[in-house]
C-alpha atoms as a PDB file:
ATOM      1  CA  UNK A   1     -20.460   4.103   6.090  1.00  0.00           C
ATOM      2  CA  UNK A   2     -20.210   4.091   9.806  1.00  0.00           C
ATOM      3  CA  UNK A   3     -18.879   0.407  10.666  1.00  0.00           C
ATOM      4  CA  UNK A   4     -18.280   1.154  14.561  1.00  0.00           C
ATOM      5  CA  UNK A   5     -15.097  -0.214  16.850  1.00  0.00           C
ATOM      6  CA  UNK A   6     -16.203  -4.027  17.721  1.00  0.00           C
ATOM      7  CA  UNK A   7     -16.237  -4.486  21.727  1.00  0.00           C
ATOM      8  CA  UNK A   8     -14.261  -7.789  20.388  1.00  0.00           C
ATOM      9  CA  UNK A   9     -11.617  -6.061  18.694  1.00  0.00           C
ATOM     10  CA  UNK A  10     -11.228  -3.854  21.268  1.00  0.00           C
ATOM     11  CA  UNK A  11     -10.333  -5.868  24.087  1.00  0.00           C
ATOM     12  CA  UNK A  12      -8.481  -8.214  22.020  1.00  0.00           C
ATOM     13  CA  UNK A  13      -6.091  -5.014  21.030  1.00  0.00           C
ATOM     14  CA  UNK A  14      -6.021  -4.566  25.220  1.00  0.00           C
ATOM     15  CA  UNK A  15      -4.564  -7.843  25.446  1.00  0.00           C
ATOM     16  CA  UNK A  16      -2.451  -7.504  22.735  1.00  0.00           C
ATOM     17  CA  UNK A  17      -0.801  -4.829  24.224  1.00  0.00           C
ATOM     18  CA  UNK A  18      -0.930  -5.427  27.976  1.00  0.00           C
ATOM     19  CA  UNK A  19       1.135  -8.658  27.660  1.00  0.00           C
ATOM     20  CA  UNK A  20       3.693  -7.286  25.974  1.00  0.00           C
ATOM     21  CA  UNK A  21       3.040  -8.246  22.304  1.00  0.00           C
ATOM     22  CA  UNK A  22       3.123  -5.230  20.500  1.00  0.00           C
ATOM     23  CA  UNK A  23       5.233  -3.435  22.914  1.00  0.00           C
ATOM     24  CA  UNK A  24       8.861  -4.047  21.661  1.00  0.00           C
ATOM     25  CA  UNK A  25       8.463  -3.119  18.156  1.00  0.00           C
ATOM     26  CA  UNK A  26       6.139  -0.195  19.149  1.00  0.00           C
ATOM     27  CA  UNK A  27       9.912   1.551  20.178  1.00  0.00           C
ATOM     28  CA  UNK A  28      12.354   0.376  17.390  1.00  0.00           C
ATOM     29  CA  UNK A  29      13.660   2.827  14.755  1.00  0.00           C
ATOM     30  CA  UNK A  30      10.914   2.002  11.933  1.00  0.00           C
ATOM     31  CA  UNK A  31       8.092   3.565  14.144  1.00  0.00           C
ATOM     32  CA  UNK A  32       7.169   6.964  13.026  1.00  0.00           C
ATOM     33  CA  UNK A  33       4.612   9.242  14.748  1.00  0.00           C
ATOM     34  CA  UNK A  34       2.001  11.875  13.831  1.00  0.00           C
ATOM     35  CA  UNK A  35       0.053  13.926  15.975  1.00  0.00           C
ATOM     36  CA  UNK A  36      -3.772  12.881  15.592  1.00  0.00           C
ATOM     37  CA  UNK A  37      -6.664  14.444  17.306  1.00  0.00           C
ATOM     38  CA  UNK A  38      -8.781  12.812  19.335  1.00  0.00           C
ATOM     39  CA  UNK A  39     -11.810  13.044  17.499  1.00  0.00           C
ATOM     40  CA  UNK A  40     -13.806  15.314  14.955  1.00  0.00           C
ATOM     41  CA  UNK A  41     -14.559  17.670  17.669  1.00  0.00           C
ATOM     42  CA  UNK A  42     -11.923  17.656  20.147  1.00  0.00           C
ATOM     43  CA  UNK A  43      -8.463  20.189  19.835  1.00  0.00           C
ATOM     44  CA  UNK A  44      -6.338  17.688  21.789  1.00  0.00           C
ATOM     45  CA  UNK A  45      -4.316  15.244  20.323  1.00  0.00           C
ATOM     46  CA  UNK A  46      -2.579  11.832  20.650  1.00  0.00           C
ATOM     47  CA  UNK A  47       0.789  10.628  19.146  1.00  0.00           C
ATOM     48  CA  UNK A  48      -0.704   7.846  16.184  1.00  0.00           C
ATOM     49  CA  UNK A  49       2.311   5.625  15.409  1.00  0.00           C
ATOM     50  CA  UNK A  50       2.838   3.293  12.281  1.00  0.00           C
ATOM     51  CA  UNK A  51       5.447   1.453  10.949  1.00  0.00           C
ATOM     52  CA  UNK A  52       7.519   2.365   7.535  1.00  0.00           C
ATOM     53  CA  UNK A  53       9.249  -0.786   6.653  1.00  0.00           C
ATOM     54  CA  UNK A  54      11.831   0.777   4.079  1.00  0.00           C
ATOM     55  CA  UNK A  55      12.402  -0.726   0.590  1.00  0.00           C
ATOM     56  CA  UNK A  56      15.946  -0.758  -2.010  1.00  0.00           C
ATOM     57  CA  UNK A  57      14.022   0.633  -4.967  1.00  0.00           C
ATOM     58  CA  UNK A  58      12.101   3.454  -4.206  1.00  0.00           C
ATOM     59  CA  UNK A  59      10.589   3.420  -8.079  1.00  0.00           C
ATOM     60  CA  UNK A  60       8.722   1.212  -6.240  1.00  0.00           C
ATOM     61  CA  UNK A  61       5.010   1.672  -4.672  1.00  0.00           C
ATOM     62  CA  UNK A  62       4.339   2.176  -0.897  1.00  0.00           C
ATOM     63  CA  UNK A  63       1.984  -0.827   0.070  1.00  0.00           C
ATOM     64  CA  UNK A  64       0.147   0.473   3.267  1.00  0.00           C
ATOM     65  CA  UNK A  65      -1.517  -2.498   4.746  1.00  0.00           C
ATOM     66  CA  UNK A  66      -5.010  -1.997   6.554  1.00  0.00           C
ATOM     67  CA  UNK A  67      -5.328  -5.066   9.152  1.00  0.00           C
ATOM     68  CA  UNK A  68      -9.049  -6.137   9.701  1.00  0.00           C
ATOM     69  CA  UNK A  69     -11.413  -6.550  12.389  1.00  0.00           C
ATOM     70  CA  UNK A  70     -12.647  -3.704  13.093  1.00  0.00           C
ATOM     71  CA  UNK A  71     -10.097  -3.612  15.822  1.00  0.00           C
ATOM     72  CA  UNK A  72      -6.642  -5.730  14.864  1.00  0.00           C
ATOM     73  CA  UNK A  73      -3.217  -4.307  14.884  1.00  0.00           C
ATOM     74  CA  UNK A  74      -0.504  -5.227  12.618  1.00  0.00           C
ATOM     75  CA  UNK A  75       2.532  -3.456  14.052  1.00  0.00           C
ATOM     76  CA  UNK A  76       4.642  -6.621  14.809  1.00  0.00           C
ATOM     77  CA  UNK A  77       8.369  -7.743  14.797  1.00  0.00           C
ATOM     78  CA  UNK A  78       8.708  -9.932  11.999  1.00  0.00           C
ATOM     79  CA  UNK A  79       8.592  -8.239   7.968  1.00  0.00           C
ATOM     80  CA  UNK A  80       5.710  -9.702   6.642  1.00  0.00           C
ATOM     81  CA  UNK A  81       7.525  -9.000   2.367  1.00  0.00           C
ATOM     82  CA  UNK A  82       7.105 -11.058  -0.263  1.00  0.00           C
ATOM     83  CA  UNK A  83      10.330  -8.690  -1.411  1.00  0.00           C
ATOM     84  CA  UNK A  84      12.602  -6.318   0.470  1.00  0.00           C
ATOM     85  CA  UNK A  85      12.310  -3.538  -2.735  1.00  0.00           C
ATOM     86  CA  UNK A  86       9.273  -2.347  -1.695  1.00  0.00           C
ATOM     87  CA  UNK A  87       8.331   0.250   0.992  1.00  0.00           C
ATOM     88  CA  UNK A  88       5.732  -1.246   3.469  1.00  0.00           C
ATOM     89  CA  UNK A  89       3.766   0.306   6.088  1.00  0.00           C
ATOM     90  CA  UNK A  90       1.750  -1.566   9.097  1.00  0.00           C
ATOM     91  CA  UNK A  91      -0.995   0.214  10.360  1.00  0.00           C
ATOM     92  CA  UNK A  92      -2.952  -0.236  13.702  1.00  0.00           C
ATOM     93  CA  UNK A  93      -6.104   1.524  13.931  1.00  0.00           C
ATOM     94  CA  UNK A  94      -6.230   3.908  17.338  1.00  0.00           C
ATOM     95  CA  UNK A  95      -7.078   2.185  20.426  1.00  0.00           C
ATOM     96  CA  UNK A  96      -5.310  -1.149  19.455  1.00  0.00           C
ATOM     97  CA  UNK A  97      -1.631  -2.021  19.525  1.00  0.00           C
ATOM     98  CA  UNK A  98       1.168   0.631  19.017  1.00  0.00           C
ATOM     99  CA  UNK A  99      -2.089   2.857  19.454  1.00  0.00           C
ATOM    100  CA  UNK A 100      -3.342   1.474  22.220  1.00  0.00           C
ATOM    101  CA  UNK A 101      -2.327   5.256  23.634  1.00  0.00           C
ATOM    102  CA  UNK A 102      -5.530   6.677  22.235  1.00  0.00           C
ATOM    103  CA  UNK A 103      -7.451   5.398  25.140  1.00  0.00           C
ATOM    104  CA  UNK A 104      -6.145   7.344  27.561  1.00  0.00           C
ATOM    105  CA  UNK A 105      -7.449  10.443  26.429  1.00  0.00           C
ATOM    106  CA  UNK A 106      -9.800   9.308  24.006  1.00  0.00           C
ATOM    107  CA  UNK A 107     -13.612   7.228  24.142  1.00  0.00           C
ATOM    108  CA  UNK A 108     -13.828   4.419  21.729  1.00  0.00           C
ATOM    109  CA  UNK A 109     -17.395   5.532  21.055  1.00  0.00           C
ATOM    110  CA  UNK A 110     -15.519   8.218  18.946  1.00  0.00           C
ATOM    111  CA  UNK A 111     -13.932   5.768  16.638  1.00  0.00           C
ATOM    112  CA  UNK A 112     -15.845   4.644  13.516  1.00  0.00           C
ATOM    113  CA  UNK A 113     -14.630   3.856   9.865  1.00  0.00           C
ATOM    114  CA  UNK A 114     -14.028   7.551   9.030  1.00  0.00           C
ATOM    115  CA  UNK A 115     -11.655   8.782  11.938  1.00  0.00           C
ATOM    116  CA  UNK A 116      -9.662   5.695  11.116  1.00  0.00           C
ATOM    117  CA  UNK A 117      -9.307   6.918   7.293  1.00  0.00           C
ATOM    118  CA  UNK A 118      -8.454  10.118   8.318  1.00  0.00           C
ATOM    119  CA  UNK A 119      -5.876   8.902  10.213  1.00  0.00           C
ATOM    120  CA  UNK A 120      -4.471   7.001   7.123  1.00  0.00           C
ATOM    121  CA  UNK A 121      -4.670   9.657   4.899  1.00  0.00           C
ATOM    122  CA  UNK A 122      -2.622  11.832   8.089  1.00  0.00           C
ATOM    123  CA  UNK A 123       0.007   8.709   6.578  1.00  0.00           C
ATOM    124  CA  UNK A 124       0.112   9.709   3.158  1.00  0.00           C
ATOM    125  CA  UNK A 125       0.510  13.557   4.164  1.00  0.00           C
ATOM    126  CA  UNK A 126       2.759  13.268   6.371  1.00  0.00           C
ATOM    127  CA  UNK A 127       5.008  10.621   4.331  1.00  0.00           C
ATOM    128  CA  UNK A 128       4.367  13.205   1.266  1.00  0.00           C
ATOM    129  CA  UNK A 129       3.371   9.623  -0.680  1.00  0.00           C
ATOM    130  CA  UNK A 130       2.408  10.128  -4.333  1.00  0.00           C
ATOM    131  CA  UNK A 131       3.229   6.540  -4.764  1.00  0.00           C
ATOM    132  CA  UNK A 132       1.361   3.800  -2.834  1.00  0.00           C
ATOM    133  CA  UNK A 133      -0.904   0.753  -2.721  1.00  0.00           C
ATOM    134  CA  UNK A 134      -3.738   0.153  -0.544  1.00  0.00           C
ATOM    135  CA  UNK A 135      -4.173  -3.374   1.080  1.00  0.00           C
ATOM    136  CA  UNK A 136      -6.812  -4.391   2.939  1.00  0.00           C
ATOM    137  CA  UNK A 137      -7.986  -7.642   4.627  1.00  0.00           C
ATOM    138  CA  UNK A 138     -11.853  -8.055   5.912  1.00  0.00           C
ATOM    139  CA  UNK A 139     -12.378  -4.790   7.379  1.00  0.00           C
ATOM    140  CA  UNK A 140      -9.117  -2.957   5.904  1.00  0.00           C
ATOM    141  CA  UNK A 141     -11.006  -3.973   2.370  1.00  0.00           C
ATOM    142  CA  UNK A 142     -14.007  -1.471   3.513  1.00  0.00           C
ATOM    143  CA  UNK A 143     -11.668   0.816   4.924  1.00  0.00           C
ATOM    144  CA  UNK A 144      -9.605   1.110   2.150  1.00  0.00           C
ATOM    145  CA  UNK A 145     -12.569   2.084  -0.160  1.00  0.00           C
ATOM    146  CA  UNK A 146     -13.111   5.092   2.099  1.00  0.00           C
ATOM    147  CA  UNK A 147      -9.319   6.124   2.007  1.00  0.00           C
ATOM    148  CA  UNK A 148      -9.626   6.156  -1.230  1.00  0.00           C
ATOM    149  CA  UNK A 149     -12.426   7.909  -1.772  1.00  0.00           C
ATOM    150  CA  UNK A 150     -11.227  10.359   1.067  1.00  0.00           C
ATOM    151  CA  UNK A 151      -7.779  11.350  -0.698  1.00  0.00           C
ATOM    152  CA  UNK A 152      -9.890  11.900  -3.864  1.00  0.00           C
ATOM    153  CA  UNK A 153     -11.831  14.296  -2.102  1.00  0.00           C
ATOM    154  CA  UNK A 154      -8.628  16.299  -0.276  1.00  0.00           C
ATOM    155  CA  UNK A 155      -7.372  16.351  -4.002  1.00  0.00           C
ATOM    156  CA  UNK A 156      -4.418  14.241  -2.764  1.00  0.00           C
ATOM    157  CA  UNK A 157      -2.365  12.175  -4.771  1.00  0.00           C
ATOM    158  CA  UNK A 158      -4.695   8.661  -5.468  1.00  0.00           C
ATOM    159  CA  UNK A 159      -3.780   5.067  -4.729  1.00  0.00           C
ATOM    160  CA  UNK A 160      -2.318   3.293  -7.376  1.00  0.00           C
ATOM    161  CA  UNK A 161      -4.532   0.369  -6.695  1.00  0.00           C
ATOM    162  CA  UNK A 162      -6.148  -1.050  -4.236  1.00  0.00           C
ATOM    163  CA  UNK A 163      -5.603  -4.707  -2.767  1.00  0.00           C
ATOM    164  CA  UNK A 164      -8.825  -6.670  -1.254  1.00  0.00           C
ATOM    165  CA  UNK A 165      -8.783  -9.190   0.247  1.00  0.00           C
ATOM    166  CA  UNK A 166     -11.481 -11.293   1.965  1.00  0.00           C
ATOM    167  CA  UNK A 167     -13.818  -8.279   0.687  1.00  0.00           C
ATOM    168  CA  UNK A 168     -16.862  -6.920   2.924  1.00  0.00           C
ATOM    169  CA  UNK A 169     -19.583  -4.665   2.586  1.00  0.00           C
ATOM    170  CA  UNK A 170     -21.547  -5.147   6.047  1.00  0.00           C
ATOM    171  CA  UNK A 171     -22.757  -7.147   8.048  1.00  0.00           C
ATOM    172  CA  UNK A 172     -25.916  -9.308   7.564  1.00  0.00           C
ATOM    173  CA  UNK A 173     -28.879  -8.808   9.477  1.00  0.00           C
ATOM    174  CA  UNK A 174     -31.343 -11.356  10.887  1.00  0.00           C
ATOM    175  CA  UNK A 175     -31.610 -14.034   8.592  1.00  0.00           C
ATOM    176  CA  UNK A 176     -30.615 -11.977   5.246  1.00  0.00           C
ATOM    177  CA  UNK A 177     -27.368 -13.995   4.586  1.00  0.00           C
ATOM    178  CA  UNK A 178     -29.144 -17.291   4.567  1.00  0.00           C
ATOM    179  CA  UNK A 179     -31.458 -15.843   2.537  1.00  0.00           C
ATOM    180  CA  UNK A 180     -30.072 -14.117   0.109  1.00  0.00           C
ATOM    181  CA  UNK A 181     -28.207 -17.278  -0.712  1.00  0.00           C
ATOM    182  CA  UNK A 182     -31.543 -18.914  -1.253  1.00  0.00           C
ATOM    183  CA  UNK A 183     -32.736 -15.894  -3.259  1.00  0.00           C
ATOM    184  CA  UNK A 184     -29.659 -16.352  -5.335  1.00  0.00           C
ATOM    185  CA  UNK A 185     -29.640 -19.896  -5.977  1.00  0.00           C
ATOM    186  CA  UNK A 186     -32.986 -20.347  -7.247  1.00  0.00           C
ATOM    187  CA  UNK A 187     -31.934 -17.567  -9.944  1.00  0.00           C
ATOM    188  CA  UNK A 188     -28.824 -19.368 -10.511  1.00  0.00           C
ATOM    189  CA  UNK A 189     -31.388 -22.399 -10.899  1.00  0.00           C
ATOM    190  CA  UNK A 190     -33.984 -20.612 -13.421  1.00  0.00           C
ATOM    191  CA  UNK A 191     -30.906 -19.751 -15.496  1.00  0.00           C
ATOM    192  CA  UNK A 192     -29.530 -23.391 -16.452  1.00  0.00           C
ATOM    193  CA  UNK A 193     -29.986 -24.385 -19.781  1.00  0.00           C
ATOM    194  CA  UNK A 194     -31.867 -27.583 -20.351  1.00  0.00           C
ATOM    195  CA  UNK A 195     -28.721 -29.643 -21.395  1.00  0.00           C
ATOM    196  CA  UNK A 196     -27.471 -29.266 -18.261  1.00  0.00           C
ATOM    197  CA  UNK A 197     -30.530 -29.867 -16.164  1.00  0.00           C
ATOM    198  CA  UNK A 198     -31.011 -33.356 -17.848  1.00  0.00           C
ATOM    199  CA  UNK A 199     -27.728 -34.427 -16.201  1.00  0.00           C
ATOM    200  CA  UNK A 200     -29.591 -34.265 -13.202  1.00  0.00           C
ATOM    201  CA  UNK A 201     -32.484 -37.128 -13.963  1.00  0.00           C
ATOM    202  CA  UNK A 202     -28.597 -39.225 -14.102  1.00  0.00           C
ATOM    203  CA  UNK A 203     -28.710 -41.945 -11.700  1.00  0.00           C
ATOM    204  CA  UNK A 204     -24.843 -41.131 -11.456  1.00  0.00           C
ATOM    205  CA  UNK A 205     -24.838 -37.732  -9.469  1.00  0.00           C
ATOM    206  CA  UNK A 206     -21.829 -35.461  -7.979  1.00  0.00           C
ATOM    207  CA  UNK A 207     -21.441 -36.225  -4.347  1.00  0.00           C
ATOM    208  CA  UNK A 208     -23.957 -38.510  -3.870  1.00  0.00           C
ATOM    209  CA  UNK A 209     -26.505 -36.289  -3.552  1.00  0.00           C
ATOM    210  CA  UNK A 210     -30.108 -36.731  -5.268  1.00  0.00           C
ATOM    211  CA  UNK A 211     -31.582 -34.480  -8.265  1.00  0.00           C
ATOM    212  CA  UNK A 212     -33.884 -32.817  -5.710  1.00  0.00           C
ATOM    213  CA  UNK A 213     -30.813 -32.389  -3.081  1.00  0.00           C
ATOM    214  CA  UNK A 214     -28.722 -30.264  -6.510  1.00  0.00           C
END
């Protein structure tokens, strides 16, 4: 899975961070740092920086959020908890937000879905986490599959469970999402038992729409 940087997300992340947003909470104690490199085939490296939120019961597991996108940050001042007992971690993806660092040594052609697992999993290493959740929104629920799967195949210490929310796969091209929802309905359709079909010769339909409308 190769689900590139969006143009989008990247120069919202630019404005994000050039007016100041993200900058404040990019220097308060809770940031911690790891030394990334800039890509797959480069020796130099940038400082990645992410935000441990700490918990009062440590029996607890570490939630690491993945924001979506591709391209949002979610470094930001206020403690998103439901519950203070629970260590949290914000994550922004190099090249956005407390990140936004990357791209002065490093092209965003060189980010895709797998350099930003890898710098995840750099999270879990360094943190020594044997412990944690995995939740993702949009993007972060893709993203999350492939941390998973990577720290299965380091032989690190697996997620607990993962978290999806607003789940994708890809995205659709051409005309396939319109499509496939036809496809899908008339299957749905072929599948409804004939009790239920006579409700639609009713003169009394849902919504006001007509038999042929359903």
């Amino acid at each position: 899975m190769r689900l590139i940087f969006g143009t989008l997300g990247l120069i919202s992340s630019i404005f994000f961070a050039s007016y100041g947003l993200a900058s404040d909470v990019c220097s308060t104690p809770e940031i911690q740092q790891t030394n990334r490199p800039l890509s797959t085939k480069s020796t130099d490296t940038f400082k990645y920086s992410f935000r441990l939120l700490q918990g009062t019961n440590n029996q607890l597991p570490t939630v690491i959020y993945l924001p979506g996108g591709p391209g949002q940050a979610s470094i930001a001042p206020s403690d998103p908890r439901l519950s203070t007992e629970y260590n949290y971690i914000q994550t922004d993806p190099r090249g956005a937000g407390c990140n936004i660092n990357y791209l002065k040594k490093g092209k965003k052609e060189d980010i895709n879905t797998e350099v930003i697992a890898s710098d995840i999993i750099a999270i879990i290493e360094s943190l020594n986490l044997d412990n944690y959740i995995l939740y993702g929104t949009s993007f972060g629920t893709a993203l999350a599959t492939v941390v998973a799967s990577e720290a299965e195949r380091l032989g690190l210490p697996k997620p607990k469970s993962l978290v999806l929310q607003g789940v994708i796969g890809r995205t659709f091209r051409g005309a396939e999402g319109q499509e496939g929802y036809v496809a899908e309905w008339h299957k749905s359709k072929n599948e409804i038992t004939a009790e239920h079909l006579s409700k639609f010769k009713t003169n009394s339909l849902p919504l006001g729409f007509s038999s042929r409308e359903w």
